[in-house]
Protein backbone atom coordinates (compact mmCIF):
# COMPACT_ATOMS: atom_id res chain seq x y z
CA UNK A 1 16.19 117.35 134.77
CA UNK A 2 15.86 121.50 134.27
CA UNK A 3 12.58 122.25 132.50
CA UNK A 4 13.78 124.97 129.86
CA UNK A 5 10.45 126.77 130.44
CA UNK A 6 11.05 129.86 128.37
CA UNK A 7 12.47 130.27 125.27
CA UNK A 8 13.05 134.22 124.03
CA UNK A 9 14.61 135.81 121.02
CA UNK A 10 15.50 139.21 121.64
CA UNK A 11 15.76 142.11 119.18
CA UNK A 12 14.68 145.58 117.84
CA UNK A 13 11.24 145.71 117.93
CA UNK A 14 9.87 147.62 120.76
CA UNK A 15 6.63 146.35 122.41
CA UNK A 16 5.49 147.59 125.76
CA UNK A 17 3.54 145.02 127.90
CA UNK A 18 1.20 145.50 130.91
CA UNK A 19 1.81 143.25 133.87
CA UNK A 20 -0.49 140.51 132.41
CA UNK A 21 -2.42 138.18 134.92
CA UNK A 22 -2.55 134.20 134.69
CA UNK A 23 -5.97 132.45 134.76
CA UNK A 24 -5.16 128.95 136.16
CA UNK A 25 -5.63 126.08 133.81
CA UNK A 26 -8.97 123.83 134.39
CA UNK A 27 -7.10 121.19 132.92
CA UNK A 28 -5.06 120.69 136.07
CA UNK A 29 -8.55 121.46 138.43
CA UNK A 30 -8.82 117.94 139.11
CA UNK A 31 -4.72 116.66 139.81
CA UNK A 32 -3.56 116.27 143.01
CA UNK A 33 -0.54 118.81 144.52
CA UNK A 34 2.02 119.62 141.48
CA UNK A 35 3.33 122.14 139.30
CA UNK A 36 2.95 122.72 135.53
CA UNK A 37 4.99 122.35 132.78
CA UNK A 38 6.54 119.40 135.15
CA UNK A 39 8.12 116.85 132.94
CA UNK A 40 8.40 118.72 129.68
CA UNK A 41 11.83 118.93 128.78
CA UNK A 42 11.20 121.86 126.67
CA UNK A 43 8.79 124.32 126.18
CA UNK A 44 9.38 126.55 123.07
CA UNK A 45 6.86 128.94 123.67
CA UNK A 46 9.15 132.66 123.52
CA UNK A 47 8.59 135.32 121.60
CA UNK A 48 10.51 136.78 118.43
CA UNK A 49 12.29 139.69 117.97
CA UNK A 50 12.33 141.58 121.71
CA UNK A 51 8.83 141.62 121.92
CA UNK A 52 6.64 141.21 125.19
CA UNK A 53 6.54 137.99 127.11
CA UNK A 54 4.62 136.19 129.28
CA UNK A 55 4.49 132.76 129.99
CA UNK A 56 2.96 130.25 132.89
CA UNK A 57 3.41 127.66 135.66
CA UNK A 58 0.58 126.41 137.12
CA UNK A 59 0.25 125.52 140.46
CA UNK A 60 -1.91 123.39 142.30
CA UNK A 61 -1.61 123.37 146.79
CA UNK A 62 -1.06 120.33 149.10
CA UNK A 63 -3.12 119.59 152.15
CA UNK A 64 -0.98 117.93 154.72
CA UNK A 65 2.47 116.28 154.90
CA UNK A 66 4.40 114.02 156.81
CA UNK A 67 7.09 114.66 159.58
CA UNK A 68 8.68 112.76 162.20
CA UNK A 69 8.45 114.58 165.35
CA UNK A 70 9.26 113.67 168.77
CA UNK A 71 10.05 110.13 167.70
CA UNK A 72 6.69 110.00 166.38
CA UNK A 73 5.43 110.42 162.37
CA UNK A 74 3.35 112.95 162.74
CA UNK A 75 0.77 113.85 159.78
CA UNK A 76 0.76 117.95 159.50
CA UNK A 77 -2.37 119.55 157.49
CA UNK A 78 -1.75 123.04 155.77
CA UNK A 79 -4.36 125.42 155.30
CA UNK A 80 -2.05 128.05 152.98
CA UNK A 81 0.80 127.86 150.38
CA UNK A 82 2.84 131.42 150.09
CA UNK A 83 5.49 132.23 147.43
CA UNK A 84 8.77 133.00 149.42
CA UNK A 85 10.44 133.87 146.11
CA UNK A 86 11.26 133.23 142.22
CA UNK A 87 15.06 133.83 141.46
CA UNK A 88 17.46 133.68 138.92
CA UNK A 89 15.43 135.69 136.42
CA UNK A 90 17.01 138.30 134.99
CA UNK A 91 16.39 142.06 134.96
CA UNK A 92 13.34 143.47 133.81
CA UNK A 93 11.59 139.79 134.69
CA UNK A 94 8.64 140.04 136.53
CA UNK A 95 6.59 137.59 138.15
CA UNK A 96 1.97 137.53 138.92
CA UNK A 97 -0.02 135.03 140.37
CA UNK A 98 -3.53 134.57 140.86
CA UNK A 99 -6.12 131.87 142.08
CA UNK A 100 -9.69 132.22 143.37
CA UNK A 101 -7.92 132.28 147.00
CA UNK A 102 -5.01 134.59 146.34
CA UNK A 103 -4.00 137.19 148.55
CA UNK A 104 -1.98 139.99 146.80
CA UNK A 105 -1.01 141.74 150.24
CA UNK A 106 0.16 138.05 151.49
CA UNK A 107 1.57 136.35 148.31
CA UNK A 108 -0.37 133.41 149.23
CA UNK A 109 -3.01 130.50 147.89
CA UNK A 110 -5.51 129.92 150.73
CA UNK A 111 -6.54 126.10 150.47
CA UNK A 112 -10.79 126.05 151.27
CA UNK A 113 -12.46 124.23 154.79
CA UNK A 114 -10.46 123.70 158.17
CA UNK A 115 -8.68 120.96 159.06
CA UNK A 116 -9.53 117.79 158.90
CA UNK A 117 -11.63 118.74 155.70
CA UNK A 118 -9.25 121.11 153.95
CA UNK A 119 -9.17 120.62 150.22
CA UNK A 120 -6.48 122.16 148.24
CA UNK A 121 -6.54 124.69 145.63
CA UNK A 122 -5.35 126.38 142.17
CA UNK A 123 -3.16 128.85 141.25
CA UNK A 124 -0.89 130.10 138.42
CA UNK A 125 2.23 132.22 138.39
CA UNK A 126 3.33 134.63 135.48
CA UNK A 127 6.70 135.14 134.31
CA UNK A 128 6.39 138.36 132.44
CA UNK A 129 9.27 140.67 130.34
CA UNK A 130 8.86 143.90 127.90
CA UNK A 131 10.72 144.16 124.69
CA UNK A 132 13.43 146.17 126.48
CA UNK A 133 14.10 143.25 129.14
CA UNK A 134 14.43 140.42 126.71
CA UNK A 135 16.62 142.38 124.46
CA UNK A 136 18.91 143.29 127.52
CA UNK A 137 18.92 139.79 128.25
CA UNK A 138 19.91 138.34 125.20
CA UNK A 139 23.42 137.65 124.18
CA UNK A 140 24.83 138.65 120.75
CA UNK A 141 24.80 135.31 119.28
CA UNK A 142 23.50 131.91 120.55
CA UNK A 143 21.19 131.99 124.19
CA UNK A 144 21.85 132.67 127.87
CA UNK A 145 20.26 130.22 130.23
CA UNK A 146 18.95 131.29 133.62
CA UNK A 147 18.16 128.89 136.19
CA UNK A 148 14.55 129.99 137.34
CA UNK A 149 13.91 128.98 140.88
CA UNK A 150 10.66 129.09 142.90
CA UNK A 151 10.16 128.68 146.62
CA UNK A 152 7.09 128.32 148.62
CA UNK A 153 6.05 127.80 152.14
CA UNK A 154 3.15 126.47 153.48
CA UNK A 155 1.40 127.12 157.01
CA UNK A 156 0.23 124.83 159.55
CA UNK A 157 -3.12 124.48 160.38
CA UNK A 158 -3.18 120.82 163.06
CA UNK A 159 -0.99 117.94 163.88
CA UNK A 160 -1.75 114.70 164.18
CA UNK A 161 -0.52 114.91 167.63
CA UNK A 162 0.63 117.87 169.79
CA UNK A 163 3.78 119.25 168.76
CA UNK A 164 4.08 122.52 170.94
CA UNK A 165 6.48 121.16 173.42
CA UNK A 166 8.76 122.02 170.29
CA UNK A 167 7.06 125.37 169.39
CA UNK A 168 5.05 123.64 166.39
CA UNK A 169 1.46 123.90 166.07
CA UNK A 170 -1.62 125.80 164.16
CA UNK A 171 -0.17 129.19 162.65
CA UNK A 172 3.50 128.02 162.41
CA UNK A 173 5.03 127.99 158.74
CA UNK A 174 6.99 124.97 157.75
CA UNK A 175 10.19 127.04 157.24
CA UNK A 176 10.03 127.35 161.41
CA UNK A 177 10.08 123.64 161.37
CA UNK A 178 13.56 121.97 162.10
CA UNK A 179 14.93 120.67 158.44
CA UNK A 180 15.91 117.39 160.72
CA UNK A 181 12.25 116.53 161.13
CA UNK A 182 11.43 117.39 157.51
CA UNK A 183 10.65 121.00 157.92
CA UNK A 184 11.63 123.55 155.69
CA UNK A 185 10.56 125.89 152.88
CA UNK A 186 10.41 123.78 149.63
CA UNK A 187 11.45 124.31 146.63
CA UNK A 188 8.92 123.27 144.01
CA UNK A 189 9.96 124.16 140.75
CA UNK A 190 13.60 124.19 138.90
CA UNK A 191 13.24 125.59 135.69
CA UNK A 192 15.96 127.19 133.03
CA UNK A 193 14.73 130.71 131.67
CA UNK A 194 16.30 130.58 127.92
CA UNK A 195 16.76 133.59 126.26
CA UNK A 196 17.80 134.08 122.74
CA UNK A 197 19.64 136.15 120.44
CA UNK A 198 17.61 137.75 117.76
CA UNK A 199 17.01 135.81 114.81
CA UNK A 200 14.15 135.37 111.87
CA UNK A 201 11.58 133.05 110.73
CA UNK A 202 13.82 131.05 108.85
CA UNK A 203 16.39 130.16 111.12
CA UNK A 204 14.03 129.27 113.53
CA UNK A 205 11.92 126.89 111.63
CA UNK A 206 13.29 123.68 110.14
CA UNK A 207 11.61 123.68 106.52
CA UNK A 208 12.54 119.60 106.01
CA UNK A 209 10.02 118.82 109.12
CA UNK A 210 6.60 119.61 110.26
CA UNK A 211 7.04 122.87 113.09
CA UNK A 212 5.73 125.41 113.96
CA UNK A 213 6.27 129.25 114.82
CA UNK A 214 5.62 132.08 116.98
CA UNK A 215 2.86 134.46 115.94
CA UNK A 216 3.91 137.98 115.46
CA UNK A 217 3.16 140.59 116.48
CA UNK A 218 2.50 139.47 119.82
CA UNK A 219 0.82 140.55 121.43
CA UNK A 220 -1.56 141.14 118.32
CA UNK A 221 -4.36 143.53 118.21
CA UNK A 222 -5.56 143.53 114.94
CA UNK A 223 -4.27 140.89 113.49
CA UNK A 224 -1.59 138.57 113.47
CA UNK A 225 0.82 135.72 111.33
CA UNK A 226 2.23 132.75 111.89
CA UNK A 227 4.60 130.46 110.16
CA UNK A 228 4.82 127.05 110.12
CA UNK A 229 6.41 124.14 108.05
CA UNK A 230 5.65 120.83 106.40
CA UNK A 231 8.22 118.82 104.74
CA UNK A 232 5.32 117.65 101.46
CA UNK A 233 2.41 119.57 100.46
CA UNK A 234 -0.11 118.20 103.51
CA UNK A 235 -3.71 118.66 105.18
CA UNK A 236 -2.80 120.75 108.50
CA UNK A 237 -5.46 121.40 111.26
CA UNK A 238 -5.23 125.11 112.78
CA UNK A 239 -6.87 125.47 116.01
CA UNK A 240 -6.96 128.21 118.41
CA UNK A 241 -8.43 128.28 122.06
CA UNK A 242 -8.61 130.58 125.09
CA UNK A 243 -7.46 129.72 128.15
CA UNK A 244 -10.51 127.86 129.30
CA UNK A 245 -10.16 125.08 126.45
CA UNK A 246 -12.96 126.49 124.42
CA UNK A 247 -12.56 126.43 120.68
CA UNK A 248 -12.55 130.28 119.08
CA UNK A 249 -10.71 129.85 115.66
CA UNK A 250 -10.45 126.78 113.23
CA UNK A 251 -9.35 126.77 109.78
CA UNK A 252 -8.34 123.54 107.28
CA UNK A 253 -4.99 124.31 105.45
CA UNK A 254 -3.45 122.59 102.46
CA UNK A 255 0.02 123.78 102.87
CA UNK A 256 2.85 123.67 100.65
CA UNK A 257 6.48 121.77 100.82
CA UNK A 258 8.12 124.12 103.46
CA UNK A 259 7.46 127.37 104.80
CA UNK A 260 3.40 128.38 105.12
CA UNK A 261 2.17 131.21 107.08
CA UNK A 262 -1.80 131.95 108.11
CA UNK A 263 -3.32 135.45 109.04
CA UNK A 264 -5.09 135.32 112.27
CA UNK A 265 -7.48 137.91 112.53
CA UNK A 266 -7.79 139.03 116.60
CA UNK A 267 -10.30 142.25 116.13
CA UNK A 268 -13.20 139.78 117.32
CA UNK A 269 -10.81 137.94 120.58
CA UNK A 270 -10.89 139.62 123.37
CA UNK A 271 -8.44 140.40 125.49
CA UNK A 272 -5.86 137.68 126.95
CA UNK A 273 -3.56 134.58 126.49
CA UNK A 274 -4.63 132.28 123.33
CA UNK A 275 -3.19 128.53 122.98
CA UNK A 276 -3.18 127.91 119.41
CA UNK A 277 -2.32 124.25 117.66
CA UNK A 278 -1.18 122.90 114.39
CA UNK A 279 -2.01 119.33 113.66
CA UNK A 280 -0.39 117.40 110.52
CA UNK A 281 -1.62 113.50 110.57
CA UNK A 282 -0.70 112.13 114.21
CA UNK A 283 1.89 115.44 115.03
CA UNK A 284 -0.11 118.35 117.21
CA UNK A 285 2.08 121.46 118.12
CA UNK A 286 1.23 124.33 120.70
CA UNK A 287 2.34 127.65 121.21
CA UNK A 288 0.76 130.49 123.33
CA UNK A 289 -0.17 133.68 121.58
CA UNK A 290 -1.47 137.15 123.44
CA UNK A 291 -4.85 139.27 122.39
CA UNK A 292 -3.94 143.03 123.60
């Protein structure tokens, strides 16, 4: 299944955005090779109104794989992991990464020791848009999908047996490896870029359930509002944490039968990507906010 990993609503508001940078999510620090959001199904997390964007993917490398070679399963261990591309976005859609190994000038993760003792590292990508982009984007009515596509490659650093009789061997990227012997860039990530039409508050939010909004402005500098529902007059939870899981805001709300909005004042966060939650009873909901 497409991951719908961004979910925009483009209008008149104009916001200009710096190319923001991704810090890689220690929640992921100790899972073996994947890529996050993975089996989400949706991820509402888009601003309103044609403002900035920014959202994440976080990555985590592989170490080896397996081949069969010279009528022989051959175990192959990789010592890097290089973004070949990200497609389908469209105009105006940039994309970051970063990681404690990246290389700018390579667009690659390093993984850490030599082989056999190579251990595998983090990373994070960016998908970043200005006001202007989204708003281009965006269809009149309704939302444009955009399949979002990202490739990688991943150099060799041993084999489990020799393999230069067929030209393989320490240096060689897997896209030089014959697809017949399970070579081949890979694609590691198939995710639908959703962009909306502009629309408010209201039609966003369903008032006869418990959900929850985008902040706005975003990003904020000052200070910033979000809007949220309940269906009865309830006890809701607001949280809000930076990007290392550290708890910066909390406030206890007794919100009212349908729509509810809270200030959130930013002059005291610094600069960066925010997660912040809403919890009624058992229900928590997340959204991403940005500190200019």
């Amino acid at each position: 299944m497409k991951k719908v990993l961004l979910s925009l609503t483009a209008g008149l508001l104009s916001v200009t955005m710096a190319s923001a940078q991704c810090v890689p999510n220690v929640q992921f620090a100790d899972s073996t090779f994947g890529l996050w959001p993975d089996s989400i199904p949706f991820l509402e997390d888009g601003p309103m109104a044609g403002m900035a964007y920014q959202s994440q993917i976080d990555i985590k490398t592989f170490v080896d794989t397996a081949v069969t070679a010279v009528g022989q399963q051959v175990v192959i261990s990789m010592d890097a992991f290089k973004i070949v591309s990200v497609s389908g976005q469209p105009a105006g859609f940039t994309w970051t990464a970063a990681g404690s190994t990246w290389v700018e000038a390579d667009q690659t993760w390093y993984n850490e020791g030599t082989a056999p003792n190579i251990t595998p590292v983090q990373g994070c990508l960016s998908i970043n848009a200005d006001a202007a982009s989204t708003s281009a984007a965006a269809p009149a009515t309704g939302y444009t999908d955009y399949p979002l596509v990202v490739t990688v490659d991943a150099r060799i650093a041993a084999t489990s047996i020799d393999l230069s009789v067929i030209d393989i061997g320490a240096g060689s990227w897997m896209s030089a490896v014959p697809a017949a012997v399970g070579g081949g860039a890979f694609t590691v990530g198939t995710y639908v870029l959703r962009v909306n039409a502009a629309t408010g508050v209201a039609e966003m939010l369903n008032t006869s359930r418990f959900d929850l909004g985008q902040n706005y402005p975003n990003p904020a500098a000052d200070e910033s509002v979000i809007s949220f529902t309940t269906p009865s007059v309830s006890n809701v939870e607001f949280r809000v944490y930076n990007m290392l899981g550290m708890l910066v805001k909390s406030q206890d709300i007794l919100s009212e039968k349908g729509l509810n909005q809270v200030k959130v004042n930013t002059r005291d966060l610094s600069s960066g990507m925010y997660v912040y939650t809403m919890t009624n009873g058992g229900t928590t909901l997340t959204k991403k906010m940005t500190v200019k």
